[in-house]
C-alpha atoms as a PDB file:
ATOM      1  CA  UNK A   1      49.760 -74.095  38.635  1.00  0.00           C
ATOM      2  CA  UNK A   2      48.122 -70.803  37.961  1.00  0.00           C
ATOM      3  CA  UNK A   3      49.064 -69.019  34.653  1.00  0.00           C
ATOM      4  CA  UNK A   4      47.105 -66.378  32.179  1.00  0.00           C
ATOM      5  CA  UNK A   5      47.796 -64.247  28.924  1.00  0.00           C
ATOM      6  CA  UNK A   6      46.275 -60.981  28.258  1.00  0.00           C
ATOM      7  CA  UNK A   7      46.270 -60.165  24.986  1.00  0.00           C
ATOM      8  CA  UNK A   8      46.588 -56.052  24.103  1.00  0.00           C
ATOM      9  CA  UNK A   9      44.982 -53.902  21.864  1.00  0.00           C
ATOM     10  CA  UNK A  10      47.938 -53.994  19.955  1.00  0.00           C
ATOM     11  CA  UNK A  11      48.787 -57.935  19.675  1.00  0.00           C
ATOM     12  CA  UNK A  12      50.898 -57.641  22.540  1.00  0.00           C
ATOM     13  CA  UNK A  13      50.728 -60.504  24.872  1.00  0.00           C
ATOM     14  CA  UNK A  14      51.644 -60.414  28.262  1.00  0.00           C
ATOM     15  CA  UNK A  15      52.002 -63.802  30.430  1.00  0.00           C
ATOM     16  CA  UNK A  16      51.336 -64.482  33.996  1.00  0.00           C
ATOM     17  CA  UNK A  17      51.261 -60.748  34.832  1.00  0.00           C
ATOM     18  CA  UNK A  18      48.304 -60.054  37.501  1.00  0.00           C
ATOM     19  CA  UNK A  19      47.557 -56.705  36.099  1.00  0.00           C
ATOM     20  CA  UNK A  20      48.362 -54.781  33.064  1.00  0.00           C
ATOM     21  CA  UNK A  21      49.078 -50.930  32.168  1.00  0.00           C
ATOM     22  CA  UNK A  22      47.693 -49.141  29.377  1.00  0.00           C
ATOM     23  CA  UNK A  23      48.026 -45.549  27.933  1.00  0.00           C
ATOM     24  CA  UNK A  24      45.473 -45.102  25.581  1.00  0.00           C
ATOM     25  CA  UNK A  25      47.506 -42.357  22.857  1.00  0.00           C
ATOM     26  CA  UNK A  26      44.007 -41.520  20.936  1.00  0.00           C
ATOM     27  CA  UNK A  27      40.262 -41.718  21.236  1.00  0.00           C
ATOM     28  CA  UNK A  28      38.784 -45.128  20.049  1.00  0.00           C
ATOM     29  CA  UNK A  29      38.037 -48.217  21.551  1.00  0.00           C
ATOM     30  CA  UNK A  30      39.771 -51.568  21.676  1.00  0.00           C
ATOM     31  CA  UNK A  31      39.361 -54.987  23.508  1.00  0.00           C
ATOM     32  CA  UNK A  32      41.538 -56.384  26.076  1.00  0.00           C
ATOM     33  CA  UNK A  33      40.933 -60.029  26.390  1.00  0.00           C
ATOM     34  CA  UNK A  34      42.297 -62.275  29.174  1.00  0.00           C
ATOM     35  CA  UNK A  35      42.636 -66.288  28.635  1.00  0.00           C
ATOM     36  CA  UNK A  36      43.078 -69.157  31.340  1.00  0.00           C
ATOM     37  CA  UNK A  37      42.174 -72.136  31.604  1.00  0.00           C
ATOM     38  CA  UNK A  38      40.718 -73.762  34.696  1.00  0.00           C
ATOM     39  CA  UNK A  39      42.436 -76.515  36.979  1.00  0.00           C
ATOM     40  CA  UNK A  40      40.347 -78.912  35.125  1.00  0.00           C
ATOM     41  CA  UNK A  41      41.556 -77.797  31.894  1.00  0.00           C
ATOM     42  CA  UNK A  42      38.356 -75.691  30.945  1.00  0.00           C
ATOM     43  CA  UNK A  43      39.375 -73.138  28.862  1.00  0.00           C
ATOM     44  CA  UNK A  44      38.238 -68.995  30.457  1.00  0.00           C
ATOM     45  CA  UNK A  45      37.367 -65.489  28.880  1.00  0.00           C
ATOM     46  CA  UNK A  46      37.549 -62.522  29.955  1.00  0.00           C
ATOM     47  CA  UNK A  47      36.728 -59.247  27.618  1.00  0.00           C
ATOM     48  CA  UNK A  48      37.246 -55.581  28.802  1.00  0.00           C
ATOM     49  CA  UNK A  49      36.111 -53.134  25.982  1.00  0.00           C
ATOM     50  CA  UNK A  50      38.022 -49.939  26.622  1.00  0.00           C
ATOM     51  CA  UNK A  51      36.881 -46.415  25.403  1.00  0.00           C
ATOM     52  CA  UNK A  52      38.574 -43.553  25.065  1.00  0.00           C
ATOM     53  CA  UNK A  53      37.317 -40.087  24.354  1.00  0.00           C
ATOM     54  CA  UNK A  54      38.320 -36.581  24.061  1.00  0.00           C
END
């Protein structure tokens, strides 16, 4: 079985989804982190750091 989280800049946290949308509504930055964990149960990390300037 194949299944993720992302977790959002905001706390949001969106399962199983392959790809997620954001619309950034200020400069700043922010992480977006994605979690799995392997077929053998090791655990996976993923970290996008996102900026956003004017």
């Amino acid at each position: 079985m194949d299944s993720w989280v992302w977790t959002l800049p905001d706390g949001r946290h969106v399962v199983g989804e392959r790809t997620v949308s954001l619309t950034p509504t200020s400069p700043g930055r922010a992480d977006v982190v994605l979690r799995a964990r392997a077929a053998d149960g090791t655990e996976l990390e993923s970290r996008l750091e996102l900026r956003v300037e004017e």
